[in-house]
C-alpha atoms as a PDB file:
ATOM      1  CA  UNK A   1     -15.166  -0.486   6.711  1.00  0.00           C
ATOM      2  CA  UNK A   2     -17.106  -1.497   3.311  1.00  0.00           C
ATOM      3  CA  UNK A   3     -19.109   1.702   3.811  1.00  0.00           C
ATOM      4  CA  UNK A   4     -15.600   3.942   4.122  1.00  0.00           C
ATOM      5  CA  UNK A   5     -14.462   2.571   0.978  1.00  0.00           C
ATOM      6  CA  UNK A   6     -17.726   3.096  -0.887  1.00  0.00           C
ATOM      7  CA  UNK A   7     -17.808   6.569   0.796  1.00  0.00           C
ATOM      8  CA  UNK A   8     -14.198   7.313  -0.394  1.00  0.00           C
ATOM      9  CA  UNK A   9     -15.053   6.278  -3.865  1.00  0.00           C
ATOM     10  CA  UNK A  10     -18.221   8.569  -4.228  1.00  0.00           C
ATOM     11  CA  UNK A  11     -16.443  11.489  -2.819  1.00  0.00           C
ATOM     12  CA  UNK A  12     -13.402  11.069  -5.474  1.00  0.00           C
ATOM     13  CA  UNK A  13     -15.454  10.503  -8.073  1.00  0.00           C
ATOM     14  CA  UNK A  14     -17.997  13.549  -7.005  1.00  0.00           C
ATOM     15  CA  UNK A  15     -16.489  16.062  -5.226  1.00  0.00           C
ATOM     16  CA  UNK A  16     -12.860  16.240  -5.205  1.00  0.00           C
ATOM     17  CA  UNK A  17      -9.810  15.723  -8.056  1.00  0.00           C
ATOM     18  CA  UNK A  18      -8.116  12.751  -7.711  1.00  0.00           C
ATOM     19  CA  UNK A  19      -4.855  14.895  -7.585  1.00  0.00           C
ATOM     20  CA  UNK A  20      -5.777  16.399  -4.770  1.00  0.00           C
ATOM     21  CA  UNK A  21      -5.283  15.461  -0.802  1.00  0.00           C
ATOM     22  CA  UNK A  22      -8.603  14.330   0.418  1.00  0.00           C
ATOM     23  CA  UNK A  23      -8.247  15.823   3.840  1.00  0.00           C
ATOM     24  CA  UNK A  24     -12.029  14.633   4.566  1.00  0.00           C
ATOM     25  CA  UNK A  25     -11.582  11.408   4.404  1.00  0.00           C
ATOM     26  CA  UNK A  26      -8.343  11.268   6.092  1.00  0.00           C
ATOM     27  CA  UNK A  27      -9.729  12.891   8.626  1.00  0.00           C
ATOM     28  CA  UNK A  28     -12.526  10.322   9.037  1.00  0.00           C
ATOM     29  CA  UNK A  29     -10.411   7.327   8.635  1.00  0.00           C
ATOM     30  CA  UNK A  30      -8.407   8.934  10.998  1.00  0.00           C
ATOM     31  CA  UNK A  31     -11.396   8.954  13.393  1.00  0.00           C
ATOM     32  CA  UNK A  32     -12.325   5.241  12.901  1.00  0.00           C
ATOM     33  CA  UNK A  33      -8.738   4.273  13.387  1.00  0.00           C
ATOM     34  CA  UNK A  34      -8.778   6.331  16.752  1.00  0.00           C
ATOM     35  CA  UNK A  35     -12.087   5.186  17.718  1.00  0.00           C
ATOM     36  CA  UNK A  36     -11.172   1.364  17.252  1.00  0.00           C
ATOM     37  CA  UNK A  37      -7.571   1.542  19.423  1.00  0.00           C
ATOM     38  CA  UNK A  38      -9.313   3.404  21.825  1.00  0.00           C
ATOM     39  CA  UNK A  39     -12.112   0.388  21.606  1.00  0.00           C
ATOM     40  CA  UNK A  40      -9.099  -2.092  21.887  1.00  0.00           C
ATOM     41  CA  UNK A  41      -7.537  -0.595  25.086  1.00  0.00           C
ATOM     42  CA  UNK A  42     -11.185  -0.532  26.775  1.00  0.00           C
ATOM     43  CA  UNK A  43     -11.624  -4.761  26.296  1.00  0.00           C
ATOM     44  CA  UNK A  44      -7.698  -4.752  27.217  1.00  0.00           C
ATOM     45  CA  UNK A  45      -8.252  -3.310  30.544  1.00  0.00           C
ATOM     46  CA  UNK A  46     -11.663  -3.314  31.225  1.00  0.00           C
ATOM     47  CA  UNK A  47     -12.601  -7.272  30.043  1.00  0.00           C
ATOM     48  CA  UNK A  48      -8.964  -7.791  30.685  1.00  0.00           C
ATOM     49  CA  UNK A  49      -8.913  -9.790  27.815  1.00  0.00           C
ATOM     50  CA  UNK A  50      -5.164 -10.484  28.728  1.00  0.00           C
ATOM     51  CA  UNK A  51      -5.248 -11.630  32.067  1.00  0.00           C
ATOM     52  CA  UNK A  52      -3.005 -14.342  31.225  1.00  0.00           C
ATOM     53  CA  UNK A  53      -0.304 -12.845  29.536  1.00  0.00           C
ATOM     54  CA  UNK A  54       2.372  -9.989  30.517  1.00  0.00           C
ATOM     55  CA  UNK A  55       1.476  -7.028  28.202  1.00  0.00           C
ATOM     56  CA  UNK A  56       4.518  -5.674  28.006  1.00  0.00           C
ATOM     57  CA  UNK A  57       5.777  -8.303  25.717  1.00  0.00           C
ATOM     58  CA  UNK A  58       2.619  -8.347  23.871  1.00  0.00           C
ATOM     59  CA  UNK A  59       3.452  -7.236  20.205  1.00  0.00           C
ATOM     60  CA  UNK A  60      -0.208  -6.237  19.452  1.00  0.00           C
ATOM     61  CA  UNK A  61      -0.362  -4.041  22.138  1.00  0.00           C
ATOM     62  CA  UNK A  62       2.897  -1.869  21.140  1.00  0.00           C
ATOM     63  CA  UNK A  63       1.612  -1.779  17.748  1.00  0.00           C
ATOM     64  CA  UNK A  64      -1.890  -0.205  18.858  1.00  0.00           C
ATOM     65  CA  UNK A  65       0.089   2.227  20.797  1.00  0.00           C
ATOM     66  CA  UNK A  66       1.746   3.684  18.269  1.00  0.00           C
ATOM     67  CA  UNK A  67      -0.593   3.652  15.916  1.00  0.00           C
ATOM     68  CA  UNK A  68      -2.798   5.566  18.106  1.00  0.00           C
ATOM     69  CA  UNK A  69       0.493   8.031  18.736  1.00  0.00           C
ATOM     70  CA  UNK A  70       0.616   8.614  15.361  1.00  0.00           C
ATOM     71  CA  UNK A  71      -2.684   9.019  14.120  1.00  0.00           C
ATOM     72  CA  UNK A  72      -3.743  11.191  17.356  1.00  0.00           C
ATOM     73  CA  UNK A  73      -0.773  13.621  16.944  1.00  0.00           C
ATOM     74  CA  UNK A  74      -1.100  13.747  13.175  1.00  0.00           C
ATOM     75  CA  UNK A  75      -5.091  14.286  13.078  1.00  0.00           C
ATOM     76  CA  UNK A  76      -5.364  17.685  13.322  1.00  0.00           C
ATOM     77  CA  UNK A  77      -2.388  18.087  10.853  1.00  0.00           C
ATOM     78  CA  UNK A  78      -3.956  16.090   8.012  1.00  0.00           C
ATOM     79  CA  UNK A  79      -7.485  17.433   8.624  1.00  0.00           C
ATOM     80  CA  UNK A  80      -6.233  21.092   8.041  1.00  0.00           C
ATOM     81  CA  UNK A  81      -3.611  20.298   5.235  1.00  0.00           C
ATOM     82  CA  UNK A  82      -5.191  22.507   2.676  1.00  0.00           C
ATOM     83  CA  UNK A  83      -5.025  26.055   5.123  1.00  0.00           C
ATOM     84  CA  UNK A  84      -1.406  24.746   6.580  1.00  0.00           C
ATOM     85  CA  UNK A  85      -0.119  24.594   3.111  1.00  0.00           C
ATOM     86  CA  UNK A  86      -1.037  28.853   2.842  1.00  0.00           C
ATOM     87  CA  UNK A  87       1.101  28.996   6.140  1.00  0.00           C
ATOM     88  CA  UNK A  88       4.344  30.281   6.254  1.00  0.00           C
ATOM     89  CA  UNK A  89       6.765  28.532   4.685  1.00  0.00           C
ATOM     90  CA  UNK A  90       8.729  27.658   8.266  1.00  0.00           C
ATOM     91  CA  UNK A  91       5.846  26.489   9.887  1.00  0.00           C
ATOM     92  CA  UNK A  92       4.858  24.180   7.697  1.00  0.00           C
ATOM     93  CA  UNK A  93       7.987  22.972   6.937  1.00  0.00           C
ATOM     94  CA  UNK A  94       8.338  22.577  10.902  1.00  0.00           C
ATOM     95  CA  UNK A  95       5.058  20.726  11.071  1.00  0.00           C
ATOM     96  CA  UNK A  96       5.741  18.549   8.265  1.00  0.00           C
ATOM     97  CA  UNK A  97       9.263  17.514  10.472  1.00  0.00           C
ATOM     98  CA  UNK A  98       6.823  16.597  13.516  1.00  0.00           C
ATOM     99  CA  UNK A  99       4.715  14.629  11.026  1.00  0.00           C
ATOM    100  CA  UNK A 100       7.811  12.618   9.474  1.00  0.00           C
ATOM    101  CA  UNK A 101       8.936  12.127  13.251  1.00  0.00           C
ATOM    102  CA  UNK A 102       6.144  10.485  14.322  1.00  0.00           C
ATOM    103  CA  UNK A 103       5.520   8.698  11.385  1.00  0.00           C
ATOM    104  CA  UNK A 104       9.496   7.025  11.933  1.00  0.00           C
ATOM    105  CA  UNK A 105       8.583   6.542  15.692  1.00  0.00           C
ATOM    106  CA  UNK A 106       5.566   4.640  14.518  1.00  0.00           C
ATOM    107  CA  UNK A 107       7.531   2.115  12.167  1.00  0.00           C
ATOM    108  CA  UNK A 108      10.401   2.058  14.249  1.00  0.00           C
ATOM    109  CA  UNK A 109       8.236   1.289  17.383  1.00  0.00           C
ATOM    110  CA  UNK A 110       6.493  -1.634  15.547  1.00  0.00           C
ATOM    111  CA  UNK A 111       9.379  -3.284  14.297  1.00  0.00           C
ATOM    112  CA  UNK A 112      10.794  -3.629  17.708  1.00  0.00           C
ATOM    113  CA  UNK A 113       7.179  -4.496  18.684  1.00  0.00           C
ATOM    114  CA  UNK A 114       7.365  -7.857  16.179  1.00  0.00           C
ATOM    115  CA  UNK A 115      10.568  -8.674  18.471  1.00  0.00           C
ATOM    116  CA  UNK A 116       9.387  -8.578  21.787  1.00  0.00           C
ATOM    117  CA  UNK A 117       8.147 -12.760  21.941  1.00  0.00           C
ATOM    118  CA  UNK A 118      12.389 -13.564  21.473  1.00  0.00           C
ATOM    119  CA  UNK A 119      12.752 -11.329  24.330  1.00  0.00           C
ATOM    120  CA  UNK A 120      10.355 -12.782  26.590  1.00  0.00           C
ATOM    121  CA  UNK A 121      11.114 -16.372  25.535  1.00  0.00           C
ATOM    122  CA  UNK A 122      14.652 -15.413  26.372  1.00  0.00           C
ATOM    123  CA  UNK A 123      13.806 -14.460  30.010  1.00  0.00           C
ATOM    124  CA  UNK A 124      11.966 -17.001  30.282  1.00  0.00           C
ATOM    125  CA  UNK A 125      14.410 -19.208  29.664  1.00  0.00           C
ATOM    126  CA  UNK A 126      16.852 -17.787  32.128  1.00  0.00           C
ATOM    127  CA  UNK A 127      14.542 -17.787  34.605  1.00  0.00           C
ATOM    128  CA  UNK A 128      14.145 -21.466  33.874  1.00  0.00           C
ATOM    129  CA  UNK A 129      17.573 -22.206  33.896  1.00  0.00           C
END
C-alpha cells in the first residue's frame, strides 16, 4: 500500500496534471481493492475463518460485498474515463447514472451492514425468551 502511494505521487508529479483524472491509478487501486475482497472471500470460505459465526449478520462481510459490487462494476468505467468523456453526450450521461447508482447502493448497503449485530442480538433474544 506504501508503494501505491509513492507510485501515485511520482506519477502526479511526472506524468499527469494534477487537474486531471488519473484514470491509471484508479484503475490500479481499483485492482488491489478487487484483488484483496476477492483474497477475503477465499480465507472466508476456504479457511472458513468464520465457522463460528452466522455470516449473514456479519457486518464485515456485507461491507466487502459491496465494495467489491462497486468497484467491479465501476472498473471498466473509471479506467476508460478519458475516451467515455468524447462519447455521446447520452451515453455518458447514462453511464455516469449507473456509476452514481452503484455508488448509493454501496453506502446505503453498508450502513445497513453496521446494523445487522442489533438484529441478530434481537433474534437472539427472542429465541431465548
Amino acid at each position: 500500500m506504501v508503494a501505491f502511494g509513492i507510485w501515485g505521487t511520482l506519477y502526479t508529479v511526472l506524468f499527469e496534471s494534477i487537474y486531471t483524472f488519473h484514470s491509471l491509478s484508479f484503475s490500479l487501486g481499483s485492482l488491489m481493492i478487487i484483488f484483496f475482497s476477492f483474497l477475503y472471500f477465499f480465507r472466508v470460505s476456504v479457511l472458513d475463518n468464520y465457522s463460528s459465526e452466522r455470516l449473514s449478520f456479519d457486518p464485515v462481510f456485507w461491507i466487502m460485498v459491496m465494495i467489491l459490487l462497486f468497484y467491479t462494476t465501476t472498473f471498466l468505467y473509471f479506467s476508460s474515463l478519458t475516451f467515455v468523456i468524447e462519447l455521446d453526450r447520452s451515453l455518458s450521461y447514462l453511464l455516469t447514472r449507473l456509476v452514481q447508482f452503484m455508488s448509493v447502493t454501496m453506502y446505503l448497503g453498508m450502513g445497513i451492514a453496521l446494523y445487522l449485530p442489533l438484529f441478530s442480538k434481537k433474534n437472539s433474544n427472542d429465541t431465548l425468551n
